[in-house]
N, C-alpha and C. Protein backbone atom coordinates (compact mmCIF):
# COMPACT_ATOMS: atom_id res chain seq x y z
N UNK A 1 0.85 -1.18 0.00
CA UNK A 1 0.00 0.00 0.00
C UNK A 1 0.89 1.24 0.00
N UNK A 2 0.74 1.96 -0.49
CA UNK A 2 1.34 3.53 -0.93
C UNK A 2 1.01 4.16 0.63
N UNK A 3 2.30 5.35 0.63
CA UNK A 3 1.42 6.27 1.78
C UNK A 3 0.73 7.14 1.58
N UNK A 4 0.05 7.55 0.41
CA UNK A 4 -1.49 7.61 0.75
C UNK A 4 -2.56 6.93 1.06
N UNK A 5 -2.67 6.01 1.10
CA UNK A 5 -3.63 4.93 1.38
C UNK A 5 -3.83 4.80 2.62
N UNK A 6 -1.99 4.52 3.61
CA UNK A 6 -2.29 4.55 4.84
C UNK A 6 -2.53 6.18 5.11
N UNK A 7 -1.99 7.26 4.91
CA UNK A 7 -2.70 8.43 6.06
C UNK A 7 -3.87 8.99 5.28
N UNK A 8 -4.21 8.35 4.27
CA UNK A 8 -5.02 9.55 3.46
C UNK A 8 -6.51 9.54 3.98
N UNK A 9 -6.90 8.60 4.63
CA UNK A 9 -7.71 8.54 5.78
C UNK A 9 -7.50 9.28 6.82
N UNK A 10 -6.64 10.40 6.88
CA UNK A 10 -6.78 11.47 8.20
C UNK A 10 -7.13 12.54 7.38
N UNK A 11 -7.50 12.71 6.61
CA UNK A 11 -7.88 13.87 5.47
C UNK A 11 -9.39 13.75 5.63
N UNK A 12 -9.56 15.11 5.76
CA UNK A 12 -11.16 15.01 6.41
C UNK A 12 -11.72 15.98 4.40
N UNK A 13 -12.69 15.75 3.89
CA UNK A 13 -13.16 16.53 2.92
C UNK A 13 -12.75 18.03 3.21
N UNK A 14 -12.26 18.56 1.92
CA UNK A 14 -11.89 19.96 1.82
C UNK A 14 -10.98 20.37 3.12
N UNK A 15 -10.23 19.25 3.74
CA UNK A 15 -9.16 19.65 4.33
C UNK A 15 -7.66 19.75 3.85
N UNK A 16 -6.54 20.25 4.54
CA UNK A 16 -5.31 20.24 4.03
C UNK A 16 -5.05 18.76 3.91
N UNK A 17 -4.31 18.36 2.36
CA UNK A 17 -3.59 16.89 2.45
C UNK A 17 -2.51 16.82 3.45
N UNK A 18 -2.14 15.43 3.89
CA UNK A 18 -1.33 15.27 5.01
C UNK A 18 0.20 15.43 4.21
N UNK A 19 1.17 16.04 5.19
CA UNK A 19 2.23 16.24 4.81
C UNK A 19 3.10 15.39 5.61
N UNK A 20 4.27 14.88 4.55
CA UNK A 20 5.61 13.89 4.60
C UNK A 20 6.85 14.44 5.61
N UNK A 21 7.37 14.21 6.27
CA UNK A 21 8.48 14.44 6.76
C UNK A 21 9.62 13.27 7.66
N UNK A 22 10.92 13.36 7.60
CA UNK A 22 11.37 12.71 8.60
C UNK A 22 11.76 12.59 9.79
N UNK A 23 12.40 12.03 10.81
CA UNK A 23 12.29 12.32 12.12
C UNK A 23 13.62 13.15 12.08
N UNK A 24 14.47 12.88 11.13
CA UNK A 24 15.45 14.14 11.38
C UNK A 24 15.13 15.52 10.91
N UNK A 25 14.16 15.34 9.75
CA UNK A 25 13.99 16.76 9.72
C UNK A 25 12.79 17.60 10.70
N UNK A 26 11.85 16.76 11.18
CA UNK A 26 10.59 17.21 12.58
C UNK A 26 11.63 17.36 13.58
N UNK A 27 13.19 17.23 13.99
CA UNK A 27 14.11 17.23 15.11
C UNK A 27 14.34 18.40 14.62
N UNK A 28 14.62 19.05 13.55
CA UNK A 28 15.35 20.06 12.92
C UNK A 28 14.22 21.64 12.71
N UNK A 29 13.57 21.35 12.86
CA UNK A 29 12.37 22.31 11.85
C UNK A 29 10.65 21.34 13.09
N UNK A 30 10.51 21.85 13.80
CA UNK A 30 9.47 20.81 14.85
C UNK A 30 8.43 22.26 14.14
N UNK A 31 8.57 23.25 13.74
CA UNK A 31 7.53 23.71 13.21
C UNK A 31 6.87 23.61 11.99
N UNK A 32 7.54 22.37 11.57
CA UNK A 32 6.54 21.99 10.25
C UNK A 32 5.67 21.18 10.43
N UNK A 33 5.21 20.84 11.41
CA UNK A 33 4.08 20.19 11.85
C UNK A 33 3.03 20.90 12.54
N UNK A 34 3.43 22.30 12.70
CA UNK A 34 2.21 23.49 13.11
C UNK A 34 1.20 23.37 11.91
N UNK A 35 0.90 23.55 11.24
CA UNK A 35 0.12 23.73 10.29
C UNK A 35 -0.90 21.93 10.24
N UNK A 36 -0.65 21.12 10.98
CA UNK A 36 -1.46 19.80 10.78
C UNK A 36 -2.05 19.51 12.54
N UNK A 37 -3.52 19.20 11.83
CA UNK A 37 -3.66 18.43 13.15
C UNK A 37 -3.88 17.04 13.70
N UNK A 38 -3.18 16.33 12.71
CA UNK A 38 -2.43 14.81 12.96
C UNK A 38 -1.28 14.83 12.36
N UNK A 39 -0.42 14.38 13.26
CA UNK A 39 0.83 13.76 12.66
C UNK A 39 0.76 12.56 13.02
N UNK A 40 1.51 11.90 12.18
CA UNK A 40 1.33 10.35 11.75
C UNK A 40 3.11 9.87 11.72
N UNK A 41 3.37 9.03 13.14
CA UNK A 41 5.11 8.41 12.85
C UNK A 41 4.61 6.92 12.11
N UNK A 42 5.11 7.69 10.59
CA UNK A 42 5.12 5.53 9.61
C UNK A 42 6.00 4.64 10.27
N UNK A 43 7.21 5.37 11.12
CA UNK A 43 8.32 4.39 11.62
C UNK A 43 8.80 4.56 12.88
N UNK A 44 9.17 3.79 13.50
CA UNK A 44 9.87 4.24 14.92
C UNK A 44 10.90 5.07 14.90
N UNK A 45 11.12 5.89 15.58
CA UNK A 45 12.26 6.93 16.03
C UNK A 45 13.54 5.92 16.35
N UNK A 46 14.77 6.45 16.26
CA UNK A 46 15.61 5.71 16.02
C UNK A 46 16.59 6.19 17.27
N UNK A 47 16.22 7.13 17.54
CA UNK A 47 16.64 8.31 18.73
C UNK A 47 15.73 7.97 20.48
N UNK A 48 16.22 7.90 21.14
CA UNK A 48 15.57 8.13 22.72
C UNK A 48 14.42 8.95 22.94
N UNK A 49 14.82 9.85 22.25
CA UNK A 49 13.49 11.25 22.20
C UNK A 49 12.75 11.85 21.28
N UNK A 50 12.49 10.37 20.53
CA UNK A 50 11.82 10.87 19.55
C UNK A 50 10.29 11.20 19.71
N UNK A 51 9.62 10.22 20.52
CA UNK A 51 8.56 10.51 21.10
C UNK A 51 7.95 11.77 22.06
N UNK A 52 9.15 12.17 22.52
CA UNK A 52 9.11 13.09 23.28
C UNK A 52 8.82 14.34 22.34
N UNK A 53 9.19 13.76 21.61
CA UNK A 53 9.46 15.22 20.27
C UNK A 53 8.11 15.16 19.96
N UNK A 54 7.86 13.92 19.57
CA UNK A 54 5.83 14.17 19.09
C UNK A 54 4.97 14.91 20.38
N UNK A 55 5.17 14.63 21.55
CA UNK A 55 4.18 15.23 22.17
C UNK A 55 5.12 16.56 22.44
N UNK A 56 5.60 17.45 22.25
CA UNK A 56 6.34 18.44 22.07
C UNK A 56 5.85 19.72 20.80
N UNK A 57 5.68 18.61 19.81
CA UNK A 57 5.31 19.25 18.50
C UNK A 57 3.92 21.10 18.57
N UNK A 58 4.29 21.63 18.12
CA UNK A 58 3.17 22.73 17.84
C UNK A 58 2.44 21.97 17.00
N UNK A 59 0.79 22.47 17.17
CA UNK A 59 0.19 21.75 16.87
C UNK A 59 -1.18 23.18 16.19
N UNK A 60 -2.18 22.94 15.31
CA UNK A 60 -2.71 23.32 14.15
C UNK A 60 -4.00 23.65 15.06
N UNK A 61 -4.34 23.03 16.28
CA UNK A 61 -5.73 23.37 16.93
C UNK A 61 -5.94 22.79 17.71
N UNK A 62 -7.09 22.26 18.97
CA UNK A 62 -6.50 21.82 20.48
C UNK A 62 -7.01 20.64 20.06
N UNK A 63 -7.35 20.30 18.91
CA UNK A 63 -7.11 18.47 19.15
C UNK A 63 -6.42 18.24 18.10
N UNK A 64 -5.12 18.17 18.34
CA UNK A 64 -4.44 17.47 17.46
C UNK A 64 -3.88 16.46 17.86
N UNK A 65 -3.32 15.60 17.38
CA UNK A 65 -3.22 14.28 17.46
C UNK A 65 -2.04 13.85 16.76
N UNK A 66 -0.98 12.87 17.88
CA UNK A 66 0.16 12.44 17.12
C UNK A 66 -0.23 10.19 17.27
N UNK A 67 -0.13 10.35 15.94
CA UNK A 67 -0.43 8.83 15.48
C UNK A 67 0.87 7.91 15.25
N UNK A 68 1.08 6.85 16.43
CA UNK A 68 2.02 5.75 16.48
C UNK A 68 1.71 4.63 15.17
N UNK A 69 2.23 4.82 14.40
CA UNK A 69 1.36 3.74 13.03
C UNK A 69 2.43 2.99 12.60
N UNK A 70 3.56 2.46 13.01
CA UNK A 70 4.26 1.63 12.60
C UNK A 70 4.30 0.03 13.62
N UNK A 71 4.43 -1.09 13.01
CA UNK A 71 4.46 -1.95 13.13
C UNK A 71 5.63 -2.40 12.97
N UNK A 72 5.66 -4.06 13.15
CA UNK A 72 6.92 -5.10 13.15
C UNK A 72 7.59 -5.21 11.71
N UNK A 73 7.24 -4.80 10.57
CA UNK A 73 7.57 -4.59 9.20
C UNK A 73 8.54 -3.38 9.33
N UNK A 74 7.72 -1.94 9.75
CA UNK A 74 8.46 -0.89 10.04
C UNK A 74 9.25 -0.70 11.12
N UNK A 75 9.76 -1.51 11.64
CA UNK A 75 10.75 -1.59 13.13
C UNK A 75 11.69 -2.47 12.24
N UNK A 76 11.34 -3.48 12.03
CA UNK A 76 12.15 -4.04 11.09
C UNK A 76 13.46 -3.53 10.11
N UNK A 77 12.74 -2.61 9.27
CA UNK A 77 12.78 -1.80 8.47
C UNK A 77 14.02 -0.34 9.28
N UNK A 78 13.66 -0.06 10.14
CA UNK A 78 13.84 1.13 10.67
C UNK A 78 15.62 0.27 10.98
N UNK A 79 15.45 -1.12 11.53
CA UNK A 79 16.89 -1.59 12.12
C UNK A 79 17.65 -1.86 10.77
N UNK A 80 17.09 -2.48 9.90
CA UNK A 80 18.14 -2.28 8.64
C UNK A 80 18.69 -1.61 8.03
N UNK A 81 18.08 0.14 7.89
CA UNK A 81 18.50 1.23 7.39
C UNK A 81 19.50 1.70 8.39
N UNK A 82 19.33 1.39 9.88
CA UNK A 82 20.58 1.79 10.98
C UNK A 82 21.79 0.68 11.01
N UNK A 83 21.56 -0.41 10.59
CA UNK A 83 22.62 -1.63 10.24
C UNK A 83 23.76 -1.21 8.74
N UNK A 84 23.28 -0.35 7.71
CA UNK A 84 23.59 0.24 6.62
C UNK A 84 24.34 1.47 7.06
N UNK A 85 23.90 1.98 7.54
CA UNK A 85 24.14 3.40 7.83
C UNK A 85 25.45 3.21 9.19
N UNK A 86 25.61 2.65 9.97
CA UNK A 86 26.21 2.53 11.12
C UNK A 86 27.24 1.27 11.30
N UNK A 87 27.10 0.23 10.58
CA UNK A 87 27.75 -1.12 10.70
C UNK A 87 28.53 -1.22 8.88
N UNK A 88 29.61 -0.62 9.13
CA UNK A 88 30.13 0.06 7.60
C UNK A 88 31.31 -1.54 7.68
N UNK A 89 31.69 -2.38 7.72
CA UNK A 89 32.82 -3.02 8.11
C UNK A 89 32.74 -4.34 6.57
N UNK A 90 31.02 -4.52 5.72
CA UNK A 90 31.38 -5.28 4.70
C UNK A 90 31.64 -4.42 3.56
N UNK A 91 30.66 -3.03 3.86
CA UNK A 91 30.80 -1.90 2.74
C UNK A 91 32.40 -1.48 2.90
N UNK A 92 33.08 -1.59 4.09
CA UNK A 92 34.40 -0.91 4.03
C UNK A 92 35.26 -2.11 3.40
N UNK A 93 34.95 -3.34 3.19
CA UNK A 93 35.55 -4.14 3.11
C UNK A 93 35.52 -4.24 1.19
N UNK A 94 34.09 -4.26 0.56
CA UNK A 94 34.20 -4.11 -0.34
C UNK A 94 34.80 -2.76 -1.37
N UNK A 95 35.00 -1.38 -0.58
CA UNK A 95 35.45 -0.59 -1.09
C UNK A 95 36.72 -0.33 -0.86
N UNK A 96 37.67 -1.24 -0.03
CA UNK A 96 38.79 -1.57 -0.11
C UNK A 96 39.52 -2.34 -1.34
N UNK A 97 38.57 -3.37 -1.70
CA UNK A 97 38.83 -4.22 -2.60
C UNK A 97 38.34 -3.58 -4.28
N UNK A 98 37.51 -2.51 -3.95
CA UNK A 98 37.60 -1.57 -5.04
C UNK A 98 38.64 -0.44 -5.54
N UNK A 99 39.21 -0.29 -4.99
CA UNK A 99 40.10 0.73 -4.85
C UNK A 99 41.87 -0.09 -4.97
N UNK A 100 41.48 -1.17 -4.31
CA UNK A 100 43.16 -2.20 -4.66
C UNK A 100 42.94 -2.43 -5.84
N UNK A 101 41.54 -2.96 -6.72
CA UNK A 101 41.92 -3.42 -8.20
C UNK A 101 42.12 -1.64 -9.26
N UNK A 102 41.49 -0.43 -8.18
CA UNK A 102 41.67 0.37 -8.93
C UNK A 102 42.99 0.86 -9.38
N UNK A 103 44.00 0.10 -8.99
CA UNK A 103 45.61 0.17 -9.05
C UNK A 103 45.77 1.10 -7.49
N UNK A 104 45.21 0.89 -5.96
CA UNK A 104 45.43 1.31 -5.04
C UNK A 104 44.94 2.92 -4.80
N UNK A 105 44.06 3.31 -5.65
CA UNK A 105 43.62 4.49 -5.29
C UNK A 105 42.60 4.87 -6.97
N UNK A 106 41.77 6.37 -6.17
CA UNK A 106 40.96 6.82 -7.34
C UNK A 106 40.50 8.55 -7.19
N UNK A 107 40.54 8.88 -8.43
CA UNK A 107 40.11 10.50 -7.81
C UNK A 107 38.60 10.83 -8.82
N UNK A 108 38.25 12.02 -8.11
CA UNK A 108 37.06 12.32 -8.82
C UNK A 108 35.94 11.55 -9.38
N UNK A 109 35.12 11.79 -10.91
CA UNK A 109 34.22 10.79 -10.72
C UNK A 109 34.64 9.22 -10.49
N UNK A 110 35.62 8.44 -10.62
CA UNK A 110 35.98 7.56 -10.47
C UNK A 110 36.12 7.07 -9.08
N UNK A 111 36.37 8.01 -8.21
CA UNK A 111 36.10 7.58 -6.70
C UNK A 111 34.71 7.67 -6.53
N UNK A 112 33.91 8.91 -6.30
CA UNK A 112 32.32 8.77 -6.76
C UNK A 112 31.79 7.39 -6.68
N UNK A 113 32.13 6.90 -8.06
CA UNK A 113 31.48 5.63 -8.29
C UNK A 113 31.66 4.63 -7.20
N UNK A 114 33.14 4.72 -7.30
CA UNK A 114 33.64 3.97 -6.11
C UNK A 114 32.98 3.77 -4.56
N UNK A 115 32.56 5.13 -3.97
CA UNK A 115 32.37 5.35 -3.23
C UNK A 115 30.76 4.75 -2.88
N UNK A 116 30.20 5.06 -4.00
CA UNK A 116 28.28 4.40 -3.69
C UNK A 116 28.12 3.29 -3.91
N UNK A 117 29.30 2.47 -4.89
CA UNK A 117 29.29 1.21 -4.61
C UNK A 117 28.46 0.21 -5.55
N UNK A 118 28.87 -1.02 -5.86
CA UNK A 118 27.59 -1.73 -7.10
C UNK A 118 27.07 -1.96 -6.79
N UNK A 119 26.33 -1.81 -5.46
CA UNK A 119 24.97 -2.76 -4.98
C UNK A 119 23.81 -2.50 -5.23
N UNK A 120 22.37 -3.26 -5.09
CA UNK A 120 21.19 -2.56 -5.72
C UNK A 120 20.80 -0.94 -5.29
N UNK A 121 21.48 -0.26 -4.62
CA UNK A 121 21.41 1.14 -4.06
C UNK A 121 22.20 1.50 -3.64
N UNK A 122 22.47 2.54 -4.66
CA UNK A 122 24.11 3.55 -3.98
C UNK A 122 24.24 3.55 -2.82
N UNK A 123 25.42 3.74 -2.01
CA UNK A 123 25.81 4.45 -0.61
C UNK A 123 25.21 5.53 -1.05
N UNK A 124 24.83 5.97 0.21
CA UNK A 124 24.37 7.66 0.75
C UNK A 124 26.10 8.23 1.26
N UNK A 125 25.94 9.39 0.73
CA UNK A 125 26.90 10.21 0.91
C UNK A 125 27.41 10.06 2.40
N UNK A 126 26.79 10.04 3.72
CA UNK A 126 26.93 9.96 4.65
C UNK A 126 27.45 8.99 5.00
N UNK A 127 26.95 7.75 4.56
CA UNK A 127 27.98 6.00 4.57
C UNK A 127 29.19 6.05 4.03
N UNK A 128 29.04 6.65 2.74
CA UNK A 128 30.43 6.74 2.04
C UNK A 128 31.52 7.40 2.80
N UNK A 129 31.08 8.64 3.52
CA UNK A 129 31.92 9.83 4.26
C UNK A 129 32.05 8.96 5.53
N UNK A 130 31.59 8.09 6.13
CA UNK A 130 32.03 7.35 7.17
C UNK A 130 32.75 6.59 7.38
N UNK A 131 32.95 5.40 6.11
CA UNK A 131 33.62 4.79 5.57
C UNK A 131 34.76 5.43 5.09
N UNK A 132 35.09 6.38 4.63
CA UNK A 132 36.40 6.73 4.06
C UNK A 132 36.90 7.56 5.97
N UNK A 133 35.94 8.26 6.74
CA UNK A 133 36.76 8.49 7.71
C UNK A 133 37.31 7.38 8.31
N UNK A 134 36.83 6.28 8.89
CA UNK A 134 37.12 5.61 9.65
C UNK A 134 38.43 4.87 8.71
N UNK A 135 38.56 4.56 7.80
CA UNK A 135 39.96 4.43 6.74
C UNK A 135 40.92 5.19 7.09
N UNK A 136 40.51 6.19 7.11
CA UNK A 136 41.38 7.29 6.96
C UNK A 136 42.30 7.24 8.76
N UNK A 137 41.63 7.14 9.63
CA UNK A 137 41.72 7.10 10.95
C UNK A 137 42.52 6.01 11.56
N UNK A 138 42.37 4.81 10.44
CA UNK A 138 43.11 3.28 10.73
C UNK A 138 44.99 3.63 10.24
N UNK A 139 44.71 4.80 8.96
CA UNK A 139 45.61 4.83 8.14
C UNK A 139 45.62 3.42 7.37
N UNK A 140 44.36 3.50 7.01
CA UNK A 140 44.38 2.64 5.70
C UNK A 140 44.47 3.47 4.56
N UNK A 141 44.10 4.93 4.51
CA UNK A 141 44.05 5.82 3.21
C UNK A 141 44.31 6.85 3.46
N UNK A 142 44.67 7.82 2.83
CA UNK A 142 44.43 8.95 2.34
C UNK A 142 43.70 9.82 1.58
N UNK A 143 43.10 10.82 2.11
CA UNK A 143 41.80 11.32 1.16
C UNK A 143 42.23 13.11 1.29
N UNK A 144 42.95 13.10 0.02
CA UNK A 144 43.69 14.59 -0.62
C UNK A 144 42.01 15.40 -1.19
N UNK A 145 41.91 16.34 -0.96
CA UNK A 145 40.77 17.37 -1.69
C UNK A 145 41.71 18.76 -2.01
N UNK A 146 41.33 19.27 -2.55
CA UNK A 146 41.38 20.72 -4.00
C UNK A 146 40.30 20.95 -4.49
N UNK A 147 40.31 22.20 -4.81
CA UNK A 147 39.03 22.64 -5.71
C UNK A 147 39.23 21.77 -6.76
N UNK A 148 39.90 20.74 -7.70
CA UNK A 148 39.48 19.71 -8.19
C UNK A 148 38.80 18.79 -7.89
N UNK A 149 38.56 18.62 -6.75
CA UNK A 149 37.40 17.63 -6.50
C UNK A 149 38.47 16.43 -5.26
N UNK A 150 38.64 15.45 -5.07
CA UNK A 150 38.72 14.41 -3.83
C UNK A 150 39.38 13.58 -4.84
N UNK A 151 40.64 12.94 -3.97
CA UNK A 151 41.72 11.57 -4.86
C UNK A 151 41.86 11.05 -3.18
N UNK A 152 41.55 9.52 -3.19
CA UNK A 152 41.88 8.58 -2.08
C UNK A 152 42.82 7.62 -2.44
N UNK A 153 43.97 7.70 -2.16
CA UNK A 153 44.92 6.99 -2.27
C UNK A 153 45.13 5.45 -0.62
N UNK A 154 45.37 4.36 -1.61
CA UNK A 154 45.64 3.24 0.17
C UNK A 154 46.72 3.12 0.36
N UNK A 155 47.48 2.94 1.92
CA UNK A 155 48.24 3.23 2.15
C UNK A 155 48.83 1.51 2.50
N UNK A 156 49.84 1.24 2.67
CA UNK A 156 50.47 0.00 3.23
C UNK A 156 49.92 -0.29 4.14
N UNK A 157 48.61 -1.18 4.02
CA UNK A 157 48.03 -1.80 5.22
C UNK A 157 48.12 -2.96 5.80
N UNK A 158 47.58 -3.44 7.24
CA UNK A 158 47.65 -4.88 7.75
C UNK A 158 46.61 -4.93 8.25
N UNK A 159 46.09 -6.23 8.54
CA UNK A 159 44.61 -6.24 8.87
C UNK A 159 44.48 -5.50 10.52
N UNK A 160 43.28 -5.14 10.51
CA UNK A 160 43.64 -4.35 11.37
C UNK A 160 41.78 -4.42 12.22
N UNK A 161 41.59 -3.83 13.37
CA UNK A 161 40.59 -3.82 14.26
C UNK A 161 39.70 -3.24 13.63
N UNK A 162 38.97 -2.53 13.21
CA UNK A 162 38.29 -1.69 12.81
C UNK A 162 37.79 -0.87 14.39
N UNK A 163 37.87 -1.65 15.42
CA UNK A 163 37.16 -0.68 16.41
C UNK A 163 38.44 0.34 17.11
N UNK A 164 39.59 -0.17 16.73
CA UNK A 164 41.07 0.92 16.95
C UNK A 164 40.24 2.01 16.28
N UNK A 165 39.27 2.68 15.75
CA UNK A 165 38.97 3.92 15.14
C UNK A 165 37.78 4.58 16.36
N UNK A 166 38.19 5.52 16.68
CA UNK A 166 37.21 6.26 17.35
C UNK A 166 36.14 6.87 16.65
N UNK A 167 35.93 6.27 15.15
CA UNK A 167 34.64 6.68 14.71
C UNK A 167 33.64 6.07 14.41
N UNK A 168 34.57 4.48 14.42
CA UNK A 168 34.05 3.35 14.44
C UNK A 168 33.28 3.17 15.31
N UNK A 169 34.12 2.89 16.45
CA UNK A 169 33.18 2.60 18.18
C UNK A 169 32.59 3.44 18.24
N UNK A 170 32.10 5.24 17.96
CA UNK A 170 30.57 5.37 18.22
C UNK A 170 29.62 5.32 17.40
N UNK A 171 29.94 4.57 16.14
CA UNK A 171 29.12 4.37 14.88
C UNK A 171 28.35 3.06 15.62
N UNK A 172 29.42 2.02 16.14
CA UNK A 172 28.96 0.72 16.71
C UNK A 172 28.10 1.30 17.71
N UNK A 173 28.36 2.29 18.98
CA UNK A 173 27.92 2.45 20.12
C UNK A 173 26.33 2.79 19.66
N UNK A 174 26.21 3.44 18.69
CA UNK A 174 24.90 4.37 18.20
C UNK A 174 23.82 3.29 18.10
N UNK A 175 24.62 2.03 17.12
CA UNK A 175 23.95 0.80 16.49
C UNK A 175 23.32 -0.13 17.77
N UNK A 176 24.14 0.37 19.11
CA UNK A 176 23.63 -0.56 20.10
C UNK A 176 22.36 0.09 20.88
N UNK A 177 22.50 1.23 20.65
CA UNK A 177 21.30 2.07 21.00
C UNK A 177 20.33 2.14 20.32
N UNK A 178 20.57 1.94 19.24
CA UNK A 178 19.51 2.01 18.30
C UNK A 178 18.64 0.57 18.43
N UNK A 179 19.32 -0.57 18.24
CA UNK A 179 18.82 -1.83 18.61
C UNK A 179 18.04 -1.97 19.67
N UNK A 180 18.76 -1.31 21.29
CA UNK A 180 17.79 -1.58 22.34
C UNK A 180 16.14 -0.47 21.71
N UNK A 181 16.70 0.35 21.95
CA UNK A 181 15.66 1.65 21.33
C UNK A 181 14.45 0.30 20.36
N UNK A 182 14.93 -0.08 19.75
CA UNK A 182 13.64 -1.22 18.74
C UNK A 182 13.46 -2.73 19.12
N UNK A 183 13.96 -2.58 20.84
CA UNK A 183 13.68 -4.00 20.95
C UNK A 183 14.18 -5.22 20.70
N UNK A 184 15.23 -5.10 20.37
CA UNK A 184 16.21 -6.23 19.25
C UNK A 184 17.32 -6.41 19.94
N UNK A 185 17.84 -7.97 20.11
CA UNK A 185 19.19 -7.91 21.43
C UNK A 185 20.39 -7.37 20.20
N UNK A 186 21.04 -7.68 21.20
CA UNK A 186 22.35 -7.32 20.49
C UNK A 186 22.89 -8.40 20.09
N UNK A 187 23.13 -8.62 18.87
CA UNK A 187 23.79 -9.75 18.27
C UNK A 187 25.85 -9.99 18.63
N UNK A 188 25.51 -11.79 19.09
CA UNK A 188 26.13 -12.12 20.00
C UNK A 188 27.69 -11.71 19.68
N UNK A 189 28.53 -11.61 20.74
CA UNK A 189 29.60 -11.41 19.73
C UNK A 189 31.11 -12.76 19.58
N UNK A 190 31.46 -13.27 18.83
CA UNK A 190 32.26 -13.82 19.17
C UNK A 190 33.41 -14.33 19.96
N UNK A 191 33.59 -15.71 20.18
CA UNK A 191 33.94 -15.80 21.58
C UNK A 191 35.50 -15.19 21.34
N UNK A 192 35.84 -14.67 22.53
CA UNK A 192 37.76 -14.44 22.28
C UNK A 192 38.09 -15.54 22.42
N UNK A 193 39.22 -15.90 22.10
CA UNK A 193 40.48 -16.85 22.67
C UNK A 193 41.32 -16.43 24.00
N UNK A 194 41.40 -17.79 24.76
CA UNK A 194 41.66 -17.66 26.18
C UNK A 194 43.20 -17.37 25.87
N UNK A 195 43.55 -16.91 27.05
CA UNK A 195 45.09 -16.21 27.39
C UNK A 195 45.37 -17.24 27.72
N UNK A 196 47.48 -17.47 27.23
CA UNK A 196 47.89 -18.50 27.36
C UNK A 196 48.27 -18.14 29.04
């Protein structure tokens, strides 16, 4: 079902159509929801206070109304886009291995490409920029910019922790919050090896 279908039932005849937004931008701008008197969350907040933020909201007239409308599909949903976005370690892994066949580095549109990756949906700029920091932080790379545009060169690497990056561990830390936040344990982690 489209999202009109689900809110278009809060549309009363010759009223305003319901308007779209996300929880980062209602965090950013909480007065774009003055003008409605339902707001409708399609997904869980991914944040501690996101709820807090709905009953917070300015509101269009004294009954307005904030609508919890997501389900186990959209929680679902909500943990995979934070597993993408936050748990960068196969995407960093495959854009390592893009960049070694690229003869060890790439600039301009050729990093670009590089950077969003072949999968059925580009990286978001924000994954990509996370991924090259936390590289960058291991000293796995180098990432030169000029008003020509960005060249990432790799540097002599060894396998290495990924959580040695302090941008790593609060990318991970976020992902563990985010998980409790939706209910979901934390997936187990492998056992260490005992000290001799």
């Amino acid at each position: 079902a489209g999202v009109e279908s689900v809110v278009g039932g809060l549309a009363r005849e010759g009223s305003r159509p319901p308007g779209l937004v996300s929880w980062h931008a209602l965090a950013l701008w909480p007065e774009l929801a003055a003008a409605y008197d339902h707001v409708v969350a399609l997904d869980p907040p991914v944040v501690g206070w996101g709820e807090a933020l709905l009953e917070s909201l300015p509101a269009a007239g004294v009954s307005a109304y904030a609508h919890l409308a997501w389900g186990e599909a959209e929680r679902e949903f909500a943990l995979r886009v934070a597993e993408y976005e936050l748990d960068l370690r196969a995407g960093m892994a495959s854009l390592w291995r893009s960049l070694r066949d690229c003869g060890g580095g790439a600039a301009g549109e050729e990093l670009v490409l590089l950077l969003r990756g072949d999968g059925r949906y580009p990286r978001s700029p924000l994954v990509a920029a996370r991924m090259m920091r936390v590289m960058c932080e291991l000293d796995l790379a180098v990432l030169d910019g000029s008003d020509g545009g960005y060249a990432c060169r790799m540097l002599e690497g060894v396998r290495t922790d990924l959580m040695r990056s302090p941008a790593a561990r609060a990318y991970g830390d976020r992902l563990v919050r985010i998980r409790r936040l939706l209910g979901v344990p934390a997936p187990e982690q492998p056992a260490q090896p005992a000290a001799a």
